[in-house]
PDB file of N, CA and C in Angstrom:
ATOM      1  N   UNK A   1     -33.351 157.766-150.163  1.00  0.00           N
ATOM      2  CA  UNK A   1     -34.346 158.221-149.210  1.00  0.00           C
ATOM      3  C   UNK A   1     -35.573 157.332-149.299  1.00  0.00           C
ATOM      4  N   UNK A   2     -36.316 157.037-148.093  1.00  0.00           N
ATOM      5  CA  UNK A   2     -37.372 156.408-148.153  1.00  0.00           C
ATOM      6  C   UNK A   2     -38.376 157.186-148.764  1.00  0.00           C
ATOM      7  N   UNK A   3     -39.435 155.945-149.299  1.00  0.00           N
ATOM      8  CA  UNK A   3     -40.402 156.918-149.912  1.00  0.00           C
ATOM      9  C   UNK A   3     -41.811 156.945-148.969  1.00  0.00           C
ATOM     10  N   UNK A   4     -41.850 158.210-148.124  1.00  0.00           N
ATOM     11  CA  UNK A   4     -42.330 158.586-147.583  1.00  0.00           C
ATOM     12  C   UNK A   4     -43.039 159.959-148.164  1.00  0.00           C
ATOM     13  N   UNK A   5     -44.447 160.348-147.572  1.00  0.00           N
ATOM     14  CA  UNK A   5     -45.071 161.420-147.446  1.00  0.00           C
ATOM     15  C   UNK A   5     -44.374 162.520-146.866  1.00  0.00           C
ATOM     16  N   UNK A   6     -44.533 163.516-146.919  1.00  0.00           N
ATOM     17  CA  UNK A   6     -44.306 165.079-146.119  1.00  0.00           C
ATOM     18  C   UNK A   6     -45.030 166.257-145.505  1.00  0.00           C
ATOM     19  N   UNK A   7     -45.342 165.785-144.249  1.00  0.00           N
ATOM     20  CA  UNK A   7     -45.855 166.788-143.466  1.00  0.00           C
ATOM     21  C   UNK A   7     -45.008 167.889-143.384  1.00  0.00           C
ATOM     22  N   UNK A   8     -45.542 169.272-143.589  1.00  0.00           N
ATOM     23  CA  UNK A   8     -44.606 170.167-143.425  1.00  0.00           C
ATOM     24  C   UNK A   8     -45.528 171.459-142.272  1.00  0.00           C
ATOM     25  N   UNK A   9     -45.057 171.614-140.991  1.00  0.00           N
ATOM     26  CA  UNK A   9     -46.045 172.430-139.980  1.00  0.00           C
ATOM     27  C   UNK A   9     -45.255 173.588-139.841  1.00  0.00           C
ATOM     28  N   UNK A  10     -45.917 174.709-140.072  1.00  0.00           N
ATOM     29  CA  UNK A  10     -46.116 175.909-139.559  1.00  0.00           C
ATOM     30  C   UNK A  10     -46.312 175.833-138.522  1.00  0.00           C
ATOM     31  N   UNK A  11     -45.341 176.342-137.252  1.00  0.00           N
ATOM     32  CA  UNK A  11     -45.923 176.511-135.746  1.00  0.00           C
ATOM     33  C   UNK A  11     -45.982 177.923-135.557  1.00  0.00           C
ATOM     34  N   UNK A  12     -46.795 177.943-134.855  1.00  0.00           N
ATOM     35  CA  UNK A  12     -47.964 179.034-134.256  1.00  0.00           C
ATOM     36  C   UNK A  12     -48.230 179.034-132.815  1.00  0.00           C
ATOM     37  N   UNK A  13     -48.872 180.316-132.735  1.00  0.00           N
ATOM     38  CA  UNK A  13     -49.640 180.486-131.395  1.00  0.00           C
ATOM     39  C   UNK A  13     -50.777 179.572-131.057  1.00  0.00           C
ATOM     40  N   UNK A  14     -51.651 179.639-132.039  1.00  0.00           N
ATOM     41  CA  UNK A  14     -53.074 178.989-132.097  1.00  0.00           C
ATOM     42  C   UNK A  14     -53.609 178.090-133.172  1.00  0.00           C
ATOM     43  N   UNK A  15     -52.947 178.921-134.604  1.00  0.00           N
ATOM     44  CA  UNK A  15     -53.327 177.719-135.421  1.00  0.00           C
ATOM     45  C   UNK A  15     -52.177 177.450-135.994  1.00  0.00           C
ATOM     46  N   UNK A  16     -52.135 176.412-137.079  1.00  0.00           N
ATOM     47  CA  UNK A  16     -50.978 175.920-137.355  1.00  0.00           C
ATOM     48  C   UNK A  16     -50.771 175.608-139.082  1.00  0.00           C
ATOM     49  N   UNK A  17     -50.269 175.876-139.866  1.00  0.00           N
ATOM     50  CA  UNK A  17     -50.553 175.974-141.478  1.00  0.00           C
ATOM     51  C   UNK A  17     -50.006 174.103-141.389  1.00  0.00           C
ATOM     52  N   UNK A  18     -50.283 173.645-142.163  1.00  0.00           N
ATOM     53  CA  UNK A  18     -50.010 172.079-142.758  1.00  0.00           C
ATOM     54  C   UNK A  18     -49.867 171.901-144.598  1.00  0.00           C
ATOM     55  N   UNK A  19     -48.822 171.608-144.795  1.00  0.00           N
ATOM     56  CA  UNK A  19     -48.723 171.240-145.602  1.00  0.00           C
ATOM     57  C   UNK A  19     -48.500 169.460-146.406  1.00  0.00           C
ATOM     58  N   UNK A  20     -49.539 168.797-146.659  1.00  0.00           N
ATOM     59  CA  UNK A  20     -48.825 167.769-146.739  1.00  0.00           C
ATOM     60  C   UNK A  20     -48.413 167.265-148.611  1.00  0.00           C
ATOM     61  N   UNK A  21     -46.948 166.581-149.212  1.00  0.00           N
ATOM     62  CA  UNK A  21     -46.642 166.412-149.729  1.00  0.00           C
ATOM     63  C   UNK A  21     -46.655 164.797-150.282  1.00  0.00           C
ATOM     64  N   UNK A  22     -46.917 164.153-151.126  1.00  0.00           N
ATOM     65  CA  UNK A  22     -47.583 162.624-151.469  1.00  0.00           C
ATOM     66  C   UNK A  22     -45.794 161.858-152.263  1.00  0.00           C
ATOM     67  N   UNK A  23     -45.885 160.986-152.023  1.00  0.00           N
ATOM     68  CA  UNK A  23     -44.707 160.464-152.669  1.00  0.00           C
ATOM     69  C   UNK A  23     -44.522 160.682-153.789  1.00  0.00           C
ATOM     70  N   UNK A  24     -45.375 161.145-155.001  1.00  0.00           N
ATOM     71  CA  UNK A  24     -45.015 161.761-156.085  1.00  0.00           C
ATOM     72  C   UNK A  24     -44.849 163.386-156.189  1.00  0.00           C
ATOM     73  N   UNK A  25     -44.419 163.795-155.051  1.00  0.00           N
ATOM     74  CA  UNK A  25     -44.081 164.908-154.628  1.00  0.00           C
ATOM     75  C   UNK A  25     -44.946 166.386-155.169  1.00  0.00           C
ATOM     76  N   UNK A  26     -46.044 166.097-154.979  1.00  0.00           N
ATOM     77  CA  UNK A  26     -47.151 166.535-155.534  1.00  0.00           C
ATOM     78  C   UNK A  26     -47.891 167.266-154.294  1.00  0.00           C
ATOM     79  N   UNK A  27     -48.369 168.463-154.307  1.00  0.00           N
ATOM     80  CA  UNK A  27     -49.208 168.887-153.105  1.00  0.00           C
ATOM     81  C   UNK A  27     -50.833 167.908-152.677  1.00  0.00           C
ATOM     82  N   UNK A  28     -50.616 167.456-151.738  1.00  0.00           N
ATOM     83  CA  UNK A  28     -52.026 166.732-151.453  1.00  0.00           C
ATOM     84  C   UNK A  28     -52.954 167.957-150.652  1.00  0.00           C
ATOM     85  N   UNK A  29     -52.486 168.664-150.005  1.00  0.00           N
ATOM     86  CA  UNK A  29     -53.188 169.732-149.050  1.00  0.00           C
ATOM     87  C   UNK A  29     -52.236 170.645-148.626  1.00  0.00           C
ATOM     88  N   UNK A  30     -53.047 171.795-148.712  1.00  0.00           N
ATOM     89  CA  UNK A  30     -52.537 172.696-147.619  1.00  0.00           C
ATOM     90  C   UNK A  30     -53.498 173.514-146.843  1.00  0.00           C
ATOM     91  N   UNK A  31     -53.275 173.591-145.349  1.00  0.00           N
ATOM     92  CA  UNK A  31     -54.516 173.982-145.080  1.00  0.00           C
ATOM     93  C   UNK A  31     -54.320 174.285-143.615  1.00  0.00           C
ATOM     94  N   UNK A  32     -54.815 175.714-142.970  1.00  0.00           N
ATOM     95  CA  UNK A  32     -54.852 176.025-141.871  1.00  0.00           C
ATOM     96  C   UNK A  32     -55.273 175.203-140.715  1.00  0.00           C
ATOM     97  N   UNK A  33     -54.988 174.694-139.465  1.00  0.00           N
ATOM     98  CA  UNK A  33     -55.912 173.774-138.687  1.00  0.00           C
ATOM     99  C   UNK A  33     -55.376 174.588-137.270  1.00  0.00           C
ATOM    100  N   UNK A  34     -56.573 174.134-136.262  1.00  0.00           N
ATOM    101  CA  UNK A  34     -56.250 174.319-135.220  1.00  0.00           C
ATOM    102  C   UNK A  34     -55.511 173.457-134.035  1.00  0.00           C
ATOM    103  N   UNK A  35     -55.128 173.896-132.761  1.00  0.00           N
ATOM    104  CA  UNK A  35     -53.888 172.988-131.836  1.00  0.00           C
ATOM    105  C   UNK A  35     -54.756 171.297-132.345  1.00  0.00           C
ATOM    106  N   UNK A  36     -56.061 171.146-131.386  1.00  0.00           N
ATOM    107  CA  UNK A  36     -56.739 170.345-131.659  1.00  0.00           C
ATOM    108  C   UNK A  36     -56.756 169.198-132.773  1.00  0.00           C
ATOM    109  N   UNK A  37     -56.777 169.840-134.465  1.00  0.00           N
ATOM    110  CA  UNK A  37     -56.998 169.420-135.319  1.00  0.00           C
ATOM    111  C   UNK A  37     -55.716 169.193-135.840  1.00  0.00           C
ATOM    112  N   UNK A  38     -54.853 169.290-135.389  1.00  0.00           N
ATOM    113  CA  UNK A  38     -53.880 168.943-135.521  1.00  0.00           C
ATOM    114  C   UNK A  38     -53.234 167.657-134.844  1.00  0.00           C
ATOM    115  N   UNK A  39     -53.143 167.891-133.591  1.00  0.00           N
ATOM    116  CA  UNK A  39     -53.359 166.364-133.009  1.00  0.00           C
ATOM    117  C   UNK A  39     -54.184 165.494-133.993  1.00  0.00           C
ATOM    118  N   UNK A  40     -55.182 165.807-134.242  1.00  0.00           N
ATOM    119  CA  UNK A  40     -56.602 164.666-135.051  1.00  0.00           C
ATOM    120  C   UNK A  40     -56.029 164.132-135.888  1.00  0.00           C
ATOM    121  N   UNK A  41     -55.134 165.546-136.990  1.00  0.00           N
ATOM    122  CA  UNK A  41     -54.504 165.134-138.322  1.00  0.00           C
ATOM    123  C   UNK A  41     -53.354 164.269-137.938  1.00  0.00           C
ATOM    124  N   UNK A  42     -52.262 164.456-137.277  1.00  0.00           N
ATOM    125  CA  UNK A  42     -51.264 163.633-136.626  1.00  0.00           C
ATOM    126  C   UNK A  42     -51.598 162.122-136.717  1.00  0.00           C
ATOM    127  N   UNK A  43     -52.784 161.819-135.700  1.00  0.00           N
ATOM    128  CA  UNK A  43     -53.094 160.746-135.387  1.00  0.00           C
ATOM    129  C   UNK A  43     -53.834 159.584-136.545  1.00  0.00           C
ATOM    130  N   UNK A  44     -54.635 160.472-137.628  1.00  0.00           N
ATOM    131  CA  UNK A  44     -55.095 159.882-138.787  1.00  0.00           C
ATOM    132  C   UNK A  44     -54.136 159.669-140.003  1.00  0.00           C
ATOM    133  N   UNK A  45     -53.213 160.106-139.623  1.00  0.00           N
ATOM    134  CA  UNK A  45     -52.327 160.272-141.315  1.00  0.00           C
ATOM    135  C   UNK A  45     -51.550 158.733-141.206  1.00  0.00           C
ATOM    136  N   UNK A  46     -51.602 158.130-142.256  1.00  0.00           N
ATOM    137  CA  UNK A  46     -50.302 157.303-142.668  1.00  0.00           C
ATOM    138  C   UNK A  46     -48.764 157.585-142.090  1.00  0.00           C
ATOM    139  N   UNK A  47     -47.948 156.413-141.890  1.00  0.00           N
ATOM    140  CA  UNK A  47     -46.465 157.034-141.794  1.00  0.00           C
ATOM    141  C   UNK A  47     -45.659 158.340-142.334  1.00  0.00           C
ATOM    142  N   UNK A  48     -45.168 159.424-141.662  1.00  0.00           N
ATOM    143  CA  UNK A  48     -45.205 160.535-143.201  1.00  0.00           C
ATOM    144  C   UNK A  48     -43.629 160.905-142.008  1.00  0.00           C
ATOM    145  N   UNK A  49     -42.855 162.015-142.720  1.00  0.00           N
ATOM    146  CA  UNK A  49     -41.603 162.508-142.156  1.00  0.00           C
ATOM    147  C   UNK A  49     -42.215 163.951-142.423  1.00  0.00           C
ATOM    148  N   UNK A  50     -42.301 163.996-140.571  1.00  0.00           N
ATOM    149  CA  UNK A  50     -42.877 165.500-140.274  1.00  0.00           C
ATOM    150  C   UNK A  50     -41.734 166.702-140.041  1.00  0.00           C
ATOM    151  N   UNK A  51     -42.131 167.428-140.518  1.00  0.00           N
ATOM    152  CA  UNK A  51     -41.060 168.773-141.152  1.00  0.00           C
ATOM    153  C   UNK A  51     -41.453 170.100-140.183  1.00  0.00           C
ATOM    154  N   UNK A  52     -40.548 170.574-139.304  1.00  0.00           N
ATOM    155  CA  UNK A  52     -41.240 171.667-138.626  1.00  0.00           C
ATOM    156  C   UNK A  52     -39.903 172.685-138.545  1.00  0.00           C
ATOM    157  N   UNK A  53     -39.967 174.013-138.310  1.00  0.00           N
ATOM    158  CA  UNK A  53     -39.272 174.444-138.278  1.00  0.00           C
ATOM    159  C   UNK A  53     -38.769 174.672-136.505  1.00  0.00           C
ATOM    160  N   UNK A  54     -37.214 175.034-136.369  1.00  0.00           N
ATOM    161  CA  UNK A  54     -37.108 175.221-134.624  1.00  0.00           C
ATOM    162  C   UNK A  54     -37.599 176.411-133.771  1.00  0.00           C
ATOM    163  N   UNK A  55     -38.463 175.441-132.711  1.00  0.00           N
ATOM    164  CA  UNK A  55     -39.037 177.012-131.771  1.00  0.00           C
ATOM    165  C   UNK A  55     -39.263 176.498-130.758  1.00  0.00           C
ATOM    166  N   UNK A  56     -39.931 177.250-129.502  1.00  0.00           N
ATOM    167  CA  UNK A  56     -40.237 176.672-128.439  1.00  0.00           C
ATOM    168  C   UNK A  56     -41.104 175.437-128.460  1.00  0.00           C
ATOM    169  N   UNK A  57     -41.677 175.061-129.647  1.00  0.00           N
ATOM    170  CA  UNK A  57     -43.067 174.508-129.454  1.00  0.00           C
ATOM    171  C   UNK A  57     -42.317 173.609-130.377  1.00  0.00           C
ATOM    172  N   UNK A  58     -41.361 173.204-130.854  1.00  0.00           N
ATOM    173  CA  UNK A  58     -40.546 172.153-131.510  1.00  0.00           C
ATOM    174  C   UNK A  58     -41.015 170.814-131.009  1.00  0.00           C
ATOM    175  N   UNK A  59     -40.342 170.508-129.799  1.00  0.00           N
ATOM    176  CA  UNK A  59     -40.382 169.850-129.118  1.00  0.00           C
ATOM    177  C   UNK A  59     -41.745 169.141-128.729  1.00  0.00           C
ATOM    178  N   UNK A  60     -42.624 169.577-128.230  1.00  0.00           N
ATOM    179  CA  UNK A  60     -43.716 169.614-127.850  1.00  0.00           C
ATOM    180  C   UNK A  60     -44.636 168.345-129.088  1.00  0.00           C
ATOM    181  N   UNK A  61     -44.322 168.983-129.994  1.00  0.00           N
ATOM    182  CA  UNK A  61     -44.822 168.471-131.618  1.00  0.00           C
ATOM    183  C   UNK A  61     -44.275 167.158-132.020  1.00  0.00           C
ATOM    184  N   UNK A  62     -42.817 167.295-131.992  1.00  0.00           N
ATOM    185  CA  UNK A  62     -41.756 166.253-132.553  1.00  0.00           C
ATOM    186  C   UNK A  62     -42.761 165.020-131.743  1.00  0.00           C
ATOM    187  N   UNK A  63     -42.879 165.033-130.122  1.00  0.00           N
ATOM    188  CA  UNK A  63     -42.979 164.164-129.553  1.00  0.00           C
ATOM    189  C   UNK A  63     -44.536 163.468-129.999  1.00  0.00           C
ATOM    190  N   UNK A  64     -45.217 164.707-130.005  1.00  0.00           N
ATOM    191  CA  UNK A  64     -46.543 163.877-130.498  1.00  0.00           C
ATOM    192  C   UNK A  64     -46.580 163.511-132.102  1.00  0.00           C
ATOM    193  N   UNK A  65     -45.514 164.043-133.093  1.00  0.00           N
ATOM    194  CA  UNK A  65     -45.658 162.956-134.064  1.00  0.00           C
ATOM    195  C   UNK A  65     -45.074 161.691-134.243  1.00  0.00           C
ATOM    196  N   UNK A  66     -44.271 161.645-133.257  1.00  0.00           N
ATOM    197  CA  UNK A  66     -43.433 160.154-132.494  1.00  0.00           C
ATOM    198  C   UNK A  66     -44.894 159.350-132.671  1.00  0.00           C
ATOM    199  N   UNK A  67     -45.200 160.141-131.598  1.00  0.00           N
ATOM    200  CA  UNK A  67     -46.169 158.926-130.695  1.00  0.00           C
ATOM    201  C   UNK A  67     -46.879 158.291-131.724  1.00  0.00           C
ATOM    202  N   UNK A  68     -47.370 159.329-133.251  1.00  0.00           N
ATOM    203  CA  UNK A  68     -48.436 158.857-133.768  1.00  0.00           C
ATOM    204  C   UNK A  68     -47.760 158.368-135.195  1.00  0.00           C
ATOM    205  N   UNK A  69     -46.579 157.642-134.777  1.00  0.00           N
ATOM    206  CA  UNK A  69     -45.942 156.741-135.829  1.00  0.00           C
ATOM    207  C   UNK A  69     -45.408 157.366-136.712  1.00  0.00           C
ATOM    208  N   UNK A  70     -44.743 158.655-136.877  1.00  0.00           N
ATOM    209  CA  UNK A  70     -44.132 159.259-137.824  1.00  0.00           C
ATOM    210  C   UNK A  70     -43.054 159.513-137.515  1.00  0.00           C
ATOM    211  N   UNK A  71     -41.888 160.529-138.289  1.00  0.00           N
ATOM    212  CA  UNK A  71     -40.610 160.666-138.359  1.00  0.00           C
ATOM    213  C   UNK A  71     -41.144 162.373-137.995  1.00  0.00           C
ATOM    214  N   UNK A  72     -40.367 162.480-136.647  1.00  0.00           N
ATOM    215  CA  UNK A  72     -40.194 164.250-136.850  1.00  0.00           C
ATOM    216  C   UNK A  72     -38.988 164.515-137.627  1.00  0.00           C
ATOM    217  N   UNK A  73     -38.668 165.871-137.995  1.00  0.00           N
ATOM    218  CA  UNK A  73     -37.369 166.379-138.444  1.00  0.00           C
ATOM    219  C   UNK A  73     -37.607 167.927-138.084  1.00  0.00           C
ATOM    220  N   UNK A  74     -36.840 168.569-137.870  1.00  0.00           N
ATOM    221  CA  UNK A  74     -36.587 169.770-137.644  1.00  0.00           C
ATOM    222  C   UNK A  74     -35.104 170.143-138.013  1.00  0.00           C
TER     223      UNK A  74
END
């Protein structure tokens, strides 16, 4: 496996839990954010393999962590 970071998202109505995981598989954060701040976080983070679970709003997500150079997985 590559050694990559781990975004791990809680999807939600409004806000969204984040978990992110560091290549020494160590908790770097965890932390409530909103739709907004989430995009923000997306767009600022390093390459990472984003972890979401399946729902309507799957999709929606996968694509914007595409965009912002990461690996979705679901």
């Amino acid at each position: 496996m590559m050694n990559l970071n781990v975004i791990a998202i809680d999807l939600a109505k409004n806000n969204y839990q984040v978990c992110k995981i560091g290549q020494d598989r160590q908790v770097v954060y965890n932390k409530e954010v909103s739709r907004q701040k989430l995009l923000q976080l997306l767009a600022s983070e390093k390459q990472s393999l984003v972890a979401m679970e399946s729902c309507g709003g799957t999709h929606y997500w996968a694509r914007k962590a595409k965009e912002a150079g990461h690996r979705p997985y679901s």
